[in-house]
N, C-alpha and C. Protein backbone atom coordinates (compact mmCIF):
# COMPACT_ATOMS: atom_id res chain seq x y z
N UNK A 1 -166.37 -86.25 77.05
CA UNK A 1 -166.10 -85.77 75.69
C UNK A 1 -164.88 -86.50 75.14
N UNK A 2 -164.79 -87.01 74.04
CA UNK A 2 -164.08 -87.92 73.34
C UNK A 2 -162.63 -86.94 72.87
N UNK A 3 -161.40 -87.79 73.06
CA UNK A 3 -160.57 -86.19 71.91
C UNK A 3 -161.16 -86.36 70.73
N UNK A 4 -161.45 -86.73 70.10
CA UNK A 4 -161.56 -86.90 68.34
C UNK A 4 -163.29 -85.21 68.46
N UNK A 5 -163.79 -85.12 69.57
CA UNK A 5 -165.07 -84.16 69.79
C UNK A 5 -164.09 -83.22 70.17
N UNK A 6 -163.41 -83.00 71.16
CA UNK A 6 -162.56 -81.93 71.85
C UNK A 6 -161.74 -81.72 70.49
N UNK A 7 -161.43 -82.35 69.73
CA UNK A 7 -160.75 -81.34 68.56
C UNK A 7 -161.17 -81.06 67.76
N UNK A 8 -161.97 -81.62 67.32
CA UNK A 8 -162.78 -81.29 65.77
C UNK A 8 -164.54 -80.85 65.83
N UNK A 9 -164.83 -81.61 66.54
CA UNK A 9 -166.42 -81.24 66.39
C UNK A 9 -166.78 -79.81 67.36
N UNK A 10 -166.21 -79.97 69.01
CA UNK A 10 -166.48 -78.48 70.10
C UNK A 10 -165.02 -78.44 70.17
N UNK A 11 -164.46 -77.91 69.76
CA UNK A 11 -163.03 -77.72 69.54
C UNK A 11 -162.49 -77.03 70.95
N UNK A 12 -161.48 -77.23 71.73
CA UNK A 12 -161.32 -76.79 72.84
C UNK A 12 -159.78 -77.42 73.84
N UNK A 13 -159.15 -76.86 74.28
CA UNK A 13 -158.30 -77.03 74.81
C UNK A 13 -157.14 -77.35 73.92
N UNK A 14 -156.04 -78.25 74.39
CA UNK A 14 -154.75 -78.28 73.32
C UNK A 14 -155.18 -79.45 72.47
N UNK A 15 -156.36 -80.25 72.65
CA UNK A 15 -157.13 -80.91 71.47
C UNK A 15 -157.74 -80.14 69.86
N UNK A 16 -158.19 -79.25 70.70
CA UNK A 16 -158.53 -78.42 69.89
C UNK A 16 -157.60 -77.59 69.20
N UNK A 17 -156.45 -77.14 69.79
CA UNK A 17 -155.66 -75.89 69.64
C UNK A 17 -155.15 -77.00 67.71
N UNK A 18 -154.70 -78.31 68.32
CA UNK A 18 -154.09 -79.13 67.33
C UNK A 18 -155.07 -79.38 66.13
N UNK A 19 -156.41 -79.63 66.39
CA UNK A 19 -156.95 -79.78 65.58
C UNK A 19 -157.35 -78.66 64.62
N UNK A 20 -157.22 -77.81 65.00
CA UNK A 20 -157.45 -76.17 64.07
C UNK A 20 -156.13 -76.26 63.37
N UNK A 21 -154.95 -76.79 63.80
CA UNK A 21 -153.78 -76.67 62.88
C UNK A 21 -154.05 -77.99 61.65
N UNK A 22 -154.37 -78.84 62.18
CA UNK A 22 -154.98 -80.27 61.14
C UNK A 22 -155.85 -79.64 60.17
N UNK A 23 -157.06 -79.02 60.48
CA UNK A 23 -157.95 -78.80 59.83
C UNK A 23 -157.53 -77.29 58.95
N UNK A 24 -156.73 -76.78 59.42
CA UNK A 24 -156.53 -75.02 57.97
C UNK A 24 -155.26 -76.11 57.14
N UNK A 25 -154.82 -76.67 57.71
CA UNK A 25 -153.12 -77.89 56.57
C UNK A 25 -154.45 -78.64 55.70
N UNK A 26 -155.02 -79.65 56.62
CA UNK A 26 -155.45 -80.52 54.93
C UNK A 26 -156.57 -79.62 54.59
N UNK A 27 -157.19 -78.62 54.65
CA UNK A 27 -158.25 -78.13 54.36
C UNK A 27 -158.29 -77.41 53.17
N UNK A 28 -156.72 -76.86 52.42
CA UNK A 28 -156.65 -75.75 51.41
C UNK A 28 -156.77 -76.48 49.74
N UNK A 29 -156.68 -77.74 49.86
CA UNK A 29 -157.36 -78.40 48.66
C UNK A 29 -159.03 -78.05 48.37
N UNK A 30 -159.58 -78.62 49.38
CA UNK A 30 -160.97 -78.49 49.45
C UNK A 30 -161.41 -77.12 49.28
N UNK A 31 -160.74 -76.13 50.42
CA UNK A 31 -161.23 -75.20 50.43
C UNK A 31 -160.55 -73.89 48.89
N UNK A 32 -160.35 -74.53 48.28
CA UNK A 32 -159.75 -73.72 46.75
C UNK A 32 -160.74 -74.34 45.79
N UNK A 33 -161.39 -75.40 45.67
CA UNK A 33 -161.86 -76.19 44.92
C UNK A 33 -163.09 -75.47 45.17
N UNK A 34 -163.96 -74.98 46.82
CA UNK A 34 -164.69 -74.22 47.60
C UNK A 34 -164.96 -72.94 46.39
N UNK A 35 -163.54 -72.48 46.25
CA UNK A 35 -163.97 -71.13 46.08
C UNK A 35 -164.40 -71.09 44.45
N UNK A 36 -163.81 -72.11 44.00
CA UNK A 36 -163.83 -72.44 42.44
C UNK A 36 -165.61 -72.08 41.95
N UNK A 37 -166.07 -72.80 43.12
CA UNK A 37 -167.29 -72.83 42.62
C UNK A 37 -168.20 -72.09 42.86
N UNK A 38 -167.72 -71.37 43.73
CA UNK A 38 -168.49 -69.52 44.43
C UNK A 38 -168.67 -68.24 43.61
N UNK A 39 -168.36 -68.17 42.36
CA UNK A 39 -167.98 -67.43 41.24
C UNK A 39 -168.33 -66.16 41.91
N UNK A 40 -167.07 -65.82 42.64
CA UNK A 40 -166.99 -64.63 43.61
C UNK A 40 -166.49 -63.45 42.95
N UNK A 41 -167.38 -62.35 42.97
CA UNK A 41 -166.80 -61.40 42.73
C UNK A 41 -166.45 -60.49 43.75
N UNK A 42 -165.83 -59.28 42.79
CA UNK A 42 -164.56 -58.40 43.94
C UNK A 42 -165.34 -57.34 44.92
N UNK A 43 -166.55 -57.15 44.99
CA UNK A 43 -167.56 -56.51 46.00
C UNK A 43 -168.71 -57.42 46.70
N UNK A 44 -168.80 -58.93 47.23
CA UNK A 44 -169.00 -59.61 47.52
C UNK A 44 -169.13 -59.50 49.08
N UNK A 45 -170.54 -59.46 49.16
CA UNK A 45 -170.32 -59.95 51.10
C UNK A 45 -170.47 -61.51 51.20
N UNK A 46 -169.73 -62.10 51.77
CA UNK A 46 -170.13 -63.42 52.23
C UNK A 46 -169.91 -63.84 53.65
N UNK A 47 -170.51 -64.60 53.76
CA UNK A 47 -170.91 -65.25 55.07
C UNK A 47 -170.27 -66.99 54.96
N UNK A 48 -169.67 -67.06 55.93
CA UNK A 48 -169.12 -68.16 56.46
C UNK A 48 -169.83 -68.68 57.65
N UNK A 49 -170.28 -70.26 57.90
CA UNK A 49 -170.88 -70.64 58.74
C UNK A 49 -169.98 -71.72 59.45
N UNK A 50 -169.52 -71.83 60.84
CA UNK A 50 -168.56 -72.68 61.18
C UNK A 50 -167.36 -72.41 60.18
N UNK A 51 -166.29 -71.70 60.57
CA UNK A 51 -165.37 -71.33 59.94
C UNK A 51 -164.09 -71.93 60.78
N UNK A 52 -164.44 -72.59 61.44
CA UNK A 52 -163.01 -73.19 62.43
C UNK A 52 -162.08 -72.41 62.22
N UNK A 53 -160.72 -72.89 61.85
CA UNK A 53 -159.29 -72.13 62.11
C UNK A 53 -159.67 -70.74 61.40
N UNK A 54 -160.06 -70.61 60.20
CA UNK A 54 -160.57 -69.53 59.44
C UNK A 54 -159.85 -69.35 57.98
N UNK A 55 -159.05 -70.23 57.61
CA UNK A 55 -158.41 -70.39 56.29
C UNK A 55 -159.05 -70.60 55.34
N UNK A 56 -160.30 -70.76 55.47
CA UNK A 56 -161.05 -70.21 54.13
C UNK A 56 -161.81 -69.24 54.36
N UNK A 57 -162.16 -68.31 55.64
CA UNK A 57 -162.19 -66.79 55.31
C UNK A 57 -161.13 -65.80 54.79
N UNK A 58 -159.67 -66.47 55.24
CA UNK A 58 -158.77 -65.69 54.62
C UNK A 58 -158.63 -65.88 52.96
N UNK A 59 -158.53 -66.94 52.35
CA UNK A 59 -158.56 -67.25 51.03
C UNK A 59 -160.13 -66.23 50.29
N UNK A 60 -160.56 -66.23 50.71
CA UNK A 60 -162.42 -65.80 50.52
C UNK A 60 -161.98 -64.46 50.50
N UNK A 61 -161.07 -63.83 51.35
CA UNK A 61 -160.87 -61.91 51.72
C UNK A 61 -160.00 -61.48 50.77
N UNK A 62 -159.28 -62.53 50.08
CA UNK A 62 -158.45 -62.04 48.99
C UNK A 62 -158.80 -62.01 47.79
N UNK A 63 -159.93 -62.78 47.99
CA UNK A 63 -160.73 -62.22 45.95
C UNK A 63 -161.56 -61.91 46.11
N UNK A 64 -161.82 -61.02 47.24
CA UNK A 64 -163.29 -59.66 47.33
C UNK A 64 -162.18 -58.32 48.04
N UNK A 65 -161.56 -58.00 47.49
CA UNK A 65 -160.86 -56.85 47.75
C UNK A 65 -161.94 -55.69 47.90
N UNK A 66 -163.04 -55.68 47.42
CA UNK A 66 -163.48 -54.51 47.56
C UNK A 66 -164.76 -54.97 48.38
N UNK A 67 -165.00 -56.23 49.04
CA UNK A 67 -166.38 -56.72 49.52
C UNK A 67 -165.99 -56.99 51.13
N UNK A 68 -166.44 -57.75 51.57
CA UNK A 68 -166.57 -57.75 53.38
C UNK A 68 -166.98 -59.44 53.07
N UNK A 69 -166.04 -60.15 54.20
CA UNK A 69 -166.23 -61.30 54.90
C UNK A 69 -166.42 -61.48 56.43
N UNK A 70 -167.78 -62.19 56.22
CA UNK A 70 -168.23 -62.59 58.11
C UNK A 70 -168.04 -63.88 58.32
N UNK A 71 -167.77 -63.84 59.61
CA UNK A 71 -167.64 -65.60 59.91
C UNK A 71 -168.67 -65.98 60.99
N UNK A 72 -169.29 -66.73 61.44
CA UNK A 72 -169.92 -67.32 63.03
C UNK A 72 -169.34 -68.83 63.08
N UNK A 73 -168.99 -69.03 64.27
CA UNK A 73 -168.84 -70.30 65.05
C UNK A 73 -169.22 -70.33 66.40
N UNK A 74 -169.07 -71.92 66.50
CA UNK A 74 -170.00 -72.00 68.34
C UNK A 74 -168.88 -71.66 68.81
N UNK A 75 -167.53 -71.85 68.19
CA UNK A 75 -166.25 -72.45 69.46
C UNK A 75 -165.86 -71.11 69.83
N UNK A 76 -165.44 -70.59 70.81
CA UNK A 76 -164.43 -69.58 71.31
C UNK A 76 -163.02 -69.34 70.96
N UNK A 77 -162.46 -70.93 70.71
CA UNK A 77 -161.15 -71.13 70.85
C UNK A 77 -161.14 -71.56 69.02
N UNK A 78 -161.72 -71.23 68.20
CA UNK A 78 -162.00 -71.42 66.69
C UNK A 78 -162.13 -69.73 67.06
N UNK A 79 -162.66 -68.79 67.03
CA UNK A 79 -162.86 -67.67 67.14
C UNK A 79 -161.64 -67.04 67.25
N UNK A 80 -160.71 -67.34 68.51
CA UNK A 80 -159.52 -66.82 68.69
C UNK A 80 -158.66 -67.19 67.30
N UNK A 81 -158.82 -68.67 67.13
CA UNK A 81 -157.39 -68.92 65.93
C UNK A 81 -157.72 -68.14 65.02
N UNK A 82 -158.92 -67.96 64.14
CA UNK A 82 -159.56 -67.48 63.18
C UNK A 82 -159.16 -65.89 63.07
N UNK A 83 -159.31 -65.31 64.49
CA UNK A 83 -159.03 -64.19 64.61
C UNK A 83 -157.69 -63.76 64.14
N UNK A 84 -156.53 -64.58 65.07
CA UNK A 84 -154.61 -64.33 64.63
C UNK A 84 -154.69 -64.97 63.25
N UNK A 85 -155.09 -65.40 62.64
CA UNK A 85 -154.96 -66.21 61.12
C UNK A 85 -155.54 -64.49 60.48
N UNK A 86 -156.53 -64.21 60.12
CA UNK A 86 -157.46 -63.08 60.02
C UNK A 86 -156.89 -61.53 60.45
N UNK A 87 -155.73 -61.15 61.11
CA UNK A 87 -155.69 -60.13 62.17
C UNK A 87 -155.53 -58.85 60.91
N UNK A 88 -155.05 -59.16 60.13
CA UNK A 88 -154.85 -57.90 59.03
C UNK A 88 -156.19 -57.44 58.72
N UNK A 89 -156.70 -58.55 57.99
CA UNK A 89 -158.14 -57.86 57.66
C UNK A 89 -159.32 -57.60 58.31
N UNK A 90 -159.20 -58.15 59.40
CA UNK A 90 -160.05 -57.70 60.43
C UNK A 90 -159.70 -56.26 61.19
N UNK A 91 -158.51 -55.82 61.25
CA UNK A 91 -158.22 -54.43 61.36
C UNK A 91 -158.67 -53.29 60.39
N UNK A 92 -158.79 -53.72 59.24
CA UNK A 92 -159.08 -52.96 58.15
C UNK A 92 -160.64 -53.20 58.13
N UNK A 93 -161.47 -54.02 58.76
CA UNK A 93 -162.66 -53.82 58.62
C UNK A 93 -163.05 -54.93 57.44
N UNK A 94 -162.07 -55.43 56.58
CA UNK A 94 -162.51 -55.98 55.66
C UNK A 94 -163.49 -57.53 55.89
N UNK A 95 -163.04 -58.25 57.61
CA UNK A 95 -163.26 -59.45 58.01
C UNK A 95 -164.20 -58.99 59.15
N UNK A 96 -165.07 -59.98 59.83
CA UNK A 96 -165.59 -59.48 60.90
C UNK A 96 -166.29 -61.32 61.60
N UNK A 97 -165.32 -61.57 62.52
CA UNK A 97 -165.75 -63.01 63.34
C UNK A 97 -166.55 -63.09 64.50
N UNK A 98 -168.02 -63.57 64.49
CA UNK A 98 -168.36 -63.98 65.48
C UNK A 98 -168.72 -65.06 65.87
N UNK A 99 -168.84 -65.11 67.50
CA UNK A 99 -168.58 -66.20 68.03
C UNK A 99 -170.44 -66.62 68.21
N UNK A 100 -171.30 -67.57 68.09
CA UNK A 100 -172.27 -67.96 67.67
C UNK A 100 -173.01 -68.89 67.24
N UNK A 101 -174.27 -68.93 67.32
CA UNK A 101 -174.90 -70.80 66.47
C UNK A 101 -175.20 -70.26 65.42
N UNK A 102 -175.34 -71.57 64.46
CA UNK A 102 -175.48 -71.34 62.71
C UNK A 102 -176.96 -71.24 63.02
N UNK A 103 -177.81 -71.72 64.14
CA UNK A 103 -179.40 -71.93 64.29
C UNK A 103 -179.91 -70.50 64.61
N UNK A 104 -179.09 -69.26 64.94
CA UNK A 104 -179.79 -68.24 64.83
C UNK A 104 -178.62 -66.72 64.65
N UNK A 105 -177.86 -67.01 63.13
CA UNK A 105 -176.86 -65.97 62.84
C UNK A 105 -177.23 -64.56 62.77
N UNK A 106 -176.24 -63.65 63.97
CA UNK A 106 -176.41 -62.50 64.30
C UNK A 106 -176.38 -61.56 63.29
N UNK A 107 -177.10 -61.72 62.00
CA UNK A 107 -177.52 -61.08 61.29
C UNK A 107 -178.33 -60.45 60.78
N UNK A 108 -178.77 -59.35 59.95
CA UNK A 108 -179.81 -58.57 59.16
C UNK A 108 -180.54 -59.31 58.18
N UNK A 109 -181.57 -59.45 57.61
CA UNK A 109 -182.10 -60.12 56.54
C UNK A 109 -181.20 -59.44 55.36
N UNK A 110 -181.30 -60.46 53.88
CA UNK A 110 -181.10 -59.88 53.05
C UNK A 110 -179.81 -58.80 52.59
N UNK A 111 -178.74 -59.67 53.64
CA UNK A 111 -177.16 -59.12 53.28
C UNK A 111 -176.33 -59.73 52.56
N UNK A 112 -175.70 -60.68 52.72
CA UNK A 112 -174.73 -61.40 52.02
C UNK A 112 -174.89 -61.50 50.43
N UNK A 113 -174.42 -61.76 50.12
CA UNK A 113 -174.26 -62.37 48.08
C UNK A 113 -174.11 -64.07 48.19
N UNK A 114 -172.92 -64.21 49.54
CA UNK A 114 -172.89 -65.78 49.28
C UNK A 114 -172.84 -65.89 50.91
N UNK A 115 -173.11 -67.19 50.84
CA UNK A 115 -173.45 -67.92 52.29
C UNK A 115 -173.08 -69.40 52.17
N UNK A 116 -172.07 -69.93 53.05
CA UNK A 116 -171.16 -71.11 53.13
C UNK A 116 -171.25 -71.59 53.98
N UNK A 117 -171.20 -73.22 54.08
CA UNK A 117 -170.26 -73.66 55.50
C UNK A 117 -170.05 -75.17 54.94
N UNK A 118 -168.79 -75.16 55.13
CA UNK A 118 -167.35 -76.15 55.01
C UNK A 118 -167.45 -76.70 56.32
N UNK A 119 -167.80 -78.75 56.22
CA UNK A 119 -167.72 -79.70 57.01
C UNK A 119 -167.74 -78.88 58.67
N UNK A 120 -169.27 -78.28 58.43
CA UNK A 120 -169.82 -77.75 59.96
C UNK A 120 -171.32 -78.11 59.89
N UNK A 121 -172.04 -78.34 59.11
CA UNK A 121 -173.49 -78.82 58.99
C UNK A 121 -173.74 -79.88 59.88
N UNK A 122 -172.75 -81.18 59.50
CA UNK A 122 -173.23 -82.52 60.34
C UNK A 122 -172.88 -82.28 61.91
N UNK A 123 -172.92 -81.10 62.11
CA UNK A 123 -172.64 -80.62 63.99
C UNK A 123 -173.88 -80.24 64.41
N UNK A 124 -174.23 -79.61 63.43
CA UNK A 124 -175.42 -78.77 63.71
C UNK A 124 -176.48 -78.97 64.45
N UNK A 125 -177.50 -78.77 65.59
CA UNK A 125 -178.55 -79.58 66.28
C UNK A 125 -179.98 -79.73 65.43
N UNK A 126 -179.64 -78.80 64.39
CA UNK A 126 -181.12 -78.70 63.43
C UNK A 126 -180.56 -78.49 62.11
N UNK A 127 -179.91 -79.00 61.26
CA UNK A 127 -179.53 -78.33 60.06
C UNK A 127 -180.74 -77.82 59.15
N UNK A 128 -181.63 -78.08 59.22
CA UNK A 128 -182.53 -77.01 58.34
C UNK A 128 -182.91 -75.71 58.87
N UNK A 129 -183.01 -75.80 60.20
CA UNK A 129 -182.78 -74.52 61.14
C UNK A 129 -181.89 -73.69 60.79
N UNK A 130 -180.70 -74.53 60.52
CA UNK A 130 -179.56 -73.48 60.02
C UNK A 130 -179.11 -72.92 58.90
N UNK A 131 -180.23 -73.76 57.70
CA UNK A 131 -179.83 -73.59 55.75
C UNK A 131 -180.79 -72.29 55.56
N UNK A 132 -182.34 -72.86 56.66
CA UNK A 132 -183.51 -71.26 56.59
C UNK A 132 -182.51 -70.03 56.99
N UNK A 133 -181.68 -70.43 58.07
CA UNK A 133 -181.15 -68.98 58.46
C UNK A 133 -180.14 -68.37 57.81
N UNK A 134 -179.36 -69.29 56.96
CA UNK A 134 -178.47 -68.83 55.52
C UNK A 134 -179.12 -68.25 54.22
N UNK A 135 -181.04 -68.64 54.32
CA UNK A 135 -181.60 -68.07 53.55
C UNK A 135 -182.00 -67.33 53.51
N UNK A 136 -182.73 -66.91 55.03
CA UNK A 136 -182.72 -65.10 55.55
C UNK A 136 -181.56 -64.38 55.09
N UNK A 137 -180.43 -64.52 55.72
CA UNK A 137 -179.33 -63.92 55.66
C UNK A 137 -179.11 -63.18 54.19
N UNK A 138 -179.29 -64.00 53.18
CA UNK A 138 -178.95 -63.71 51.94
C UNK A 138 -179.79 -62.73 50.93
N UNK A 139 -179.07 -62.28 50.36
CA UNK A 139 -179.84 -60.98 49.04
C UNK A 139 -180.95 -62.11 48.13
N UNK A 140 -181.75 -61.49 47.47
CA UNK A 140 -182.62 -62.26 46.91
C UNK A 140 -181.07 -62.39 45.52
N UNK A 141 -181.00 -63.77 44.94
CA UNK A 141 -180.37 -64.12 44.03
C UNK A 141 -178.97 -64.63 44.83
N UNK A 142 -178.75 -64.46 45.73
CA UNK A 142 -177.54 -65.10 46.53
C UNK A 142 -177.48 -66.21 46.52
N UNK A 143 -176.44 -66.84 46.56
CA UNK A 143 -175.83 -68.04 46.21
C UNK A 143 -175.28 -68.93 47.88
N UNK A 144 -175.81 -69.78 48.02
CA UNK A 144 -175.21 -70.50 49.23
C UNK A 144 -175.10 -72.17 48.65
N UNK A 145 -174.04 -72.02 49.54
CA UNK A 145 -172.93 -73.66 49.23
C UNK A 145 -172.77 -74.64 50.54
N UNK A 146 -173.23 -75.93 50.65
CA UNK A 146 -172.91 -76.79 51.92
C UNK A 146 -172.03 -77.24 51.27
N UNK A 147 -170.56 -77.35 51.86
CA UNK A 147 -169.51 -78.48 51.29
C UNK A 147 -169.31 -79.43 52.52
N UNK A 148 -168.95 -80.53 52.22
CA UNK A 148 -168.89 -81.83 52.96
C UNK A 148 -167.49 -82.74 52.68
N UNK A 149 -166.87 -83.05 53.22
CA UNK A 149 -166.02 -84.13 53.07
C UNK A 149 -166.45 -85.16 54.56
N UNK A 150 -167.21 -86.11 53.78
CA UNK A 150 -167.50 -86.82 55.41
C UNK A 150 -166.86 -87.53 55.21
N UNK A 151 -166.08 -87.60 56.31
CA UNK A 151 -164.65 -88.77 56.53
C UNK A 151 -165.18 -90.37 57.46
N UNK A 152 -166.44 -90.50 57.52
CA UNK A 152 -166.99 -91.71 57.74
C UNK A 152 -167.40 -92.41 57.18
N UNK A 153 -167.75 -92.14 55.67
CA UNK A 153 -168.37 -92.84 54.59
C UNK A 153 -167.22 -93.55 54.29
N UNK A 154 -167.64 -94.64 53.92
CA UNK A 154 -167.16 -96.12 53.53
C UNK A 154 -166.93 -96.70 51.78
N UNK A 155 -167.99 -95.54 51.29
CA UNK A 155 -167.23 -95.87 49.76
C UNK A 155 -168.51 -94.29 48.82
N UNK A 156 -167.89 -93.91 48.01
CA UNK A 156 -168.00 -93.14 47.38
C UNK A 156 -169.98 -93.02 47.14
N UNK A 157 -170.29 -93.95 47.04
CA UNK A 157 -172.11 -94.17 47.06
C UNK A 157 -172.47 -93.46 48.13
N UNK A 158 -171.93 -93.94 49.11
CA UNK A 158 -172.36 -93.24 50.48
C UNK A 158 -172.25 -91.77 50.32
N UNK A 159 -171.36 -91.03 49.62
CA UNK A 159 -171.01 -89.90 49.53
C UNK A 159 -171.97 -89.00 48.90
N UNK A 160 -172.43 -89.72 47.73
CA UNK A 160 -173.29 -89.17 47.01
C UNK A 160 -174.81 -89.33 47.89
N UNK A 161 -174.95 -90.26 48.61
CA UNK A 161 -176.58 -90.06 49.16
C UNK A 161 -176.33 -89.22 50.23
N UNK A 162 -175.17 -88.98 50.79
CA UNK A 162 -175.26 -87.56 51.82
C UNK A 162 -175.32 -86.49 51.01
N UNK A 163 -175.13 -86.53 49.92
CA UNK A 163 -175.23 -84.73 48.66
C UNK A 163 -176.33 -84.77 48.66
N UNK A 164 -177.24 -85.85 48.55
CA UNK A 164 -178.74 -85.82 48.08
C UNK A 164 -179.67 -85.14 49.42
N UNK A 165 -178.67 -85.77 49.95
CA UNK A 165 -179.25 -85.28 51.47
C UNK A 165 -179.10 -83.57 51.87
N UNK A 166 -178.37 -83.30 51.54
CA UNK A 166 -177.87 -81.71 51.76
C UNK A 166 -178.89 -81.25 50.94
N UNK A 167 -179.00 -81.34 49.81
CA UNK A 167 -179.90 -80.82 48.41
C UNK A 167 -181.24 -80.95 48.56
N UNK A 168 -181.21 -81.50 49.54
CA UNK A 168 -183.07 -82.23 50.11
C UNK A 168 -183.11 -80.88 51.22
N UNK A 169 -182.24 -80.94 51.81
CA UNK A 169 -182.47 -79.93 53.11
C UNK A 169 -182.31 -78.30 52.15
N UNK A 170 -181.70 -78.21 51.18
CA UNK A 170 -181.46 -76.81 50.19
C UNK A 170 -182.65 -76.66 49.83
N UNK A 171 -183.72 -77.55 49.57
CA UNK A 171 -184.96 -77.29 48.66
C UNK A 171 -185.86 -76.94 49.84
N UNK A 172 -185.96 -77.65 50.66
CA UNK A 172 -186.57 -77.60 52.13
C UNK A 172 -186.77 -76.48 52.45
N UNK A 173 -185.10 -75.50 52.65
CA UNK A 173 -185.25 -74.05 53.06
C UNK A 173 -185.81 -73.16 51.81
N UNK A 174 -186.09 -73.53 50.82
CA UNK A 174 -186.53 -72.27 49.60
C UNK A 174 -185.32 -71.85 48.46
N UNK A 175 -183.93 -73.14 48.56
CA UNK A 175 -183.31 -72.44 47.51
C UNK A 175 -183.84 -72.81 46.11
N UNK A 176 -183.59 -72.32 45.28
CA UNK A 176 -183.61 -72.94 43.70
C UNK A 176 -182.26 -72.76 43.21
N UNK A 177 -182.69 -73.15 41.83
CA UNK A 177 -181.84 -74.07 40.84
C UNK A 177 -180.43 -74.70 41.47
N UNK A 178 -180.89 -75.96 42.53
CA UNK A 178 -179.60 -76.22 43.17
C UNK A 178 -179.31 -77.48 42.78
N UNK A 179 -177.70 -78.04 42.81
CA UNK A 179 -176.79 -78.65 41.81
C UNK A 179 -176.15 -79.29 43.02
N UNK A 180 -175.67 -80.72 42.87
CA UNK A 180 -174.36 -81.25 43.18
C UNK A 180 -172.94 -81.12 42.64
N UNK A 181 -171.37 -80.71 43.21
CA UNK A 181 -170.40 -81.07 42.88
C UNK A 181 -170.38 -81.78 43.91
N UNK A 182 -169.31 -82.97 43.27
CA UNK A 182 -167.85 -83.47 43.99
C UNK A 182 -166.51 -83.74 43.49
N UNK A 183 -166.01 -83.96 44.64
CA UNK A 183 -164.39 -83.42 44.38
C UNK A 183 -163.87 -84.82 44.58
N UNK A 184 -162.80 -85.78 44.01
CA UNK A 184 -162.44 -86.93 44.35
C UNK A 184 -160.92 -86.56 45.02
N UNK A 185 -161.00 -86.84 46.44
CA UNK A 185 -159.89 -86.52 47.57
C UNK A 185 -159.74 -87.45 48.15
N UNK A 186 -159.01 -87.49 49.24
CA UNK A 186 -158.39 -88.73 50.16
C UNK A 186 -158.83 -88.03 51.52
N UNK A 187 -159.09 -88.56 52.63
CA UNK A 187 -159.24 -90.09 51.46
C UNK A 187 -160.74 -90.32 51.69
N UNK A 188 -161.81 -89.18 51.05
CA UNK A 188 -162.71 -89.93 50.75
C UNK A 188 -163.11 -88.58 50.57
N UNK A 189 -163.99 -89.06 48.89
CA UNK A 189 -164.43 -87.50 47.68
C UNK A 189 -165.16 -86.17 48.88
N UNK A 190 -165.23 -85.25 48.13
CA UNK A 190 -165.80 -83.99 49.19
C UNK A 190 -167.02 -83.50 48.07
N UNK A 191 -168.14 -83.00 48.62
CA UNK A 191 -169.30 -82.73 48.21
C UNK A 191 -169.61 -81.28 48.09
N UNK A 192 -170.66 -80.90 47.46
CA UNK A 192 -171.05 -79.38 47.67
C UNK A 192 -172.32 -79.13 46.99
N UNK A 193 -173.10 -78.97 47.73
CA UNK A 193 -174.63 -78.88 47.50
C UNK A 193 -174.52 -77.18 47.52
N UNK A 194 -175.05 -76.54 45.56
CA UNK A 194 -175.25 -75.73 45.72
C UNK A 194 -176.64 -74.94 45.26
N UNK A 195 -176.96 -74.21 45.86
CA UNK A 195 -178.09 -73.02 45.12
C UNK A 195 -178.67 -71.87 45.29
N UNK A 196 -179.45 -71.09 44.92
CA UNK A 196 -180.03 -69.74 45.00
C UNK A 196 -180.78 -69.40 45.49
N UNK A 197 -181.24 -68.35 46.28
CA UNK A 197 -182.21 -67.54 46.63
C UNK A 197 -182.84 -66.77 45.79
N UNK A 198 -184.05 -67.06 45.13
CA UNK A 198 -185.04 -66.61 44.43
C UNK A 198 -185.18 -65.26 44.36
N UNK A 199 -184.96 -64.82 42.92
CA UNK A 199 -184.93 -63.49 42.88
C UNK A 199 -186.35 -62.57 42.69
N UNK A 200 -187.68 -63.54 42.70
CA UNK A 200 -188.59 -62.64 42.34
C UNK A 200 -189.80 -63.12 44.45
């Protein structure tokens, strides 16, 4: 296992411990820009998919004061940070983290309002495996978001045919009316393939 895998992709040991601190520091641009476009309201369940350190479940728990945030990840040691980052509102019931694959989330049909996951898709062993199971998950009219900052793309084109790509796999699982943003960042733009779960 490579460090650049031991910290970021199966996050684990003091590779990992560092890379959960890398990833909640440069992550609060993206992940504000995230919420911009979630038009979240204050009784909101949402679902987080791969939530690493967990700094955008905490940002997410503060403008649903009256709603509930879940998280799943594979990692253990993403689970723990997520948890001490999280420890207030997870006492209060308001947060709730489990440890888990995005290919079969320990969930009920037909709960959430919104359903996310922030630069955890390209891990995934099946990502359409995992957009169907964000589409179970969700209320009919729920809103789910893939955001991306792929830090391997080589120039901004590239960026955009991985959105097309996300939006290909969104239609795949049954969402509608779904849309591209991007965000121009460093150092290289961040994406967000979004859309709905059909309300009839």
């Amino acid at each position: 296992m490579t460090l650049l895998d031991a910290a970021f992709a199966h996050p684990q040991g003091l590779a990992g411990r560092l890379g959960a601190m890398i990833m909640a520091y440069m992550t609060r641009q993206r992940n504000l820009w995230t919420i911009s476009l979630l038009d979240l309201r204050p009784n909101d369940h949402i679902l987080e998919v791969g939530f690493g350190p967990g700094a955008l479940i905490q940002e997410m728990a503060l403008r649903v004061p009256e709603g509930f945030v879940a998280g799943v990840d594979a990692s253990s040691l993403m689970v723990r940070q997520a948890t001490r980052r999280n420890k207030k509102a997870i006492q209060s019931k308001q947060v709730v983290l489990k440890e888990g694959s995005a290919l079969t989330l320990p969930f009920e049909d037909n709960w959430f309002d919104v359903a996310l996951s922030a630069n955890s898709i390209q891990i995934w062993p099946d990502q359409l495996t995992g957009v169907k199971e964000m589409y179970r998950v969700l209320k009919r009219g729920g809103r789910v978001a893939l955001i991306l900052q792929p830090v391997w793309a080589k120039a901004d084109q590239e960026v955009k045919d991985i959105g097309a790509g996300l939006l290909s796999t969104l239609k795949q699982a049954g969402f509608q009316q779904t849309r591209l943003e991007f965000k121009s960042m460093k150092p290289v733009s961040t994406v967000c393939a979004l859309g709905i779960k059909e309300c009839a």
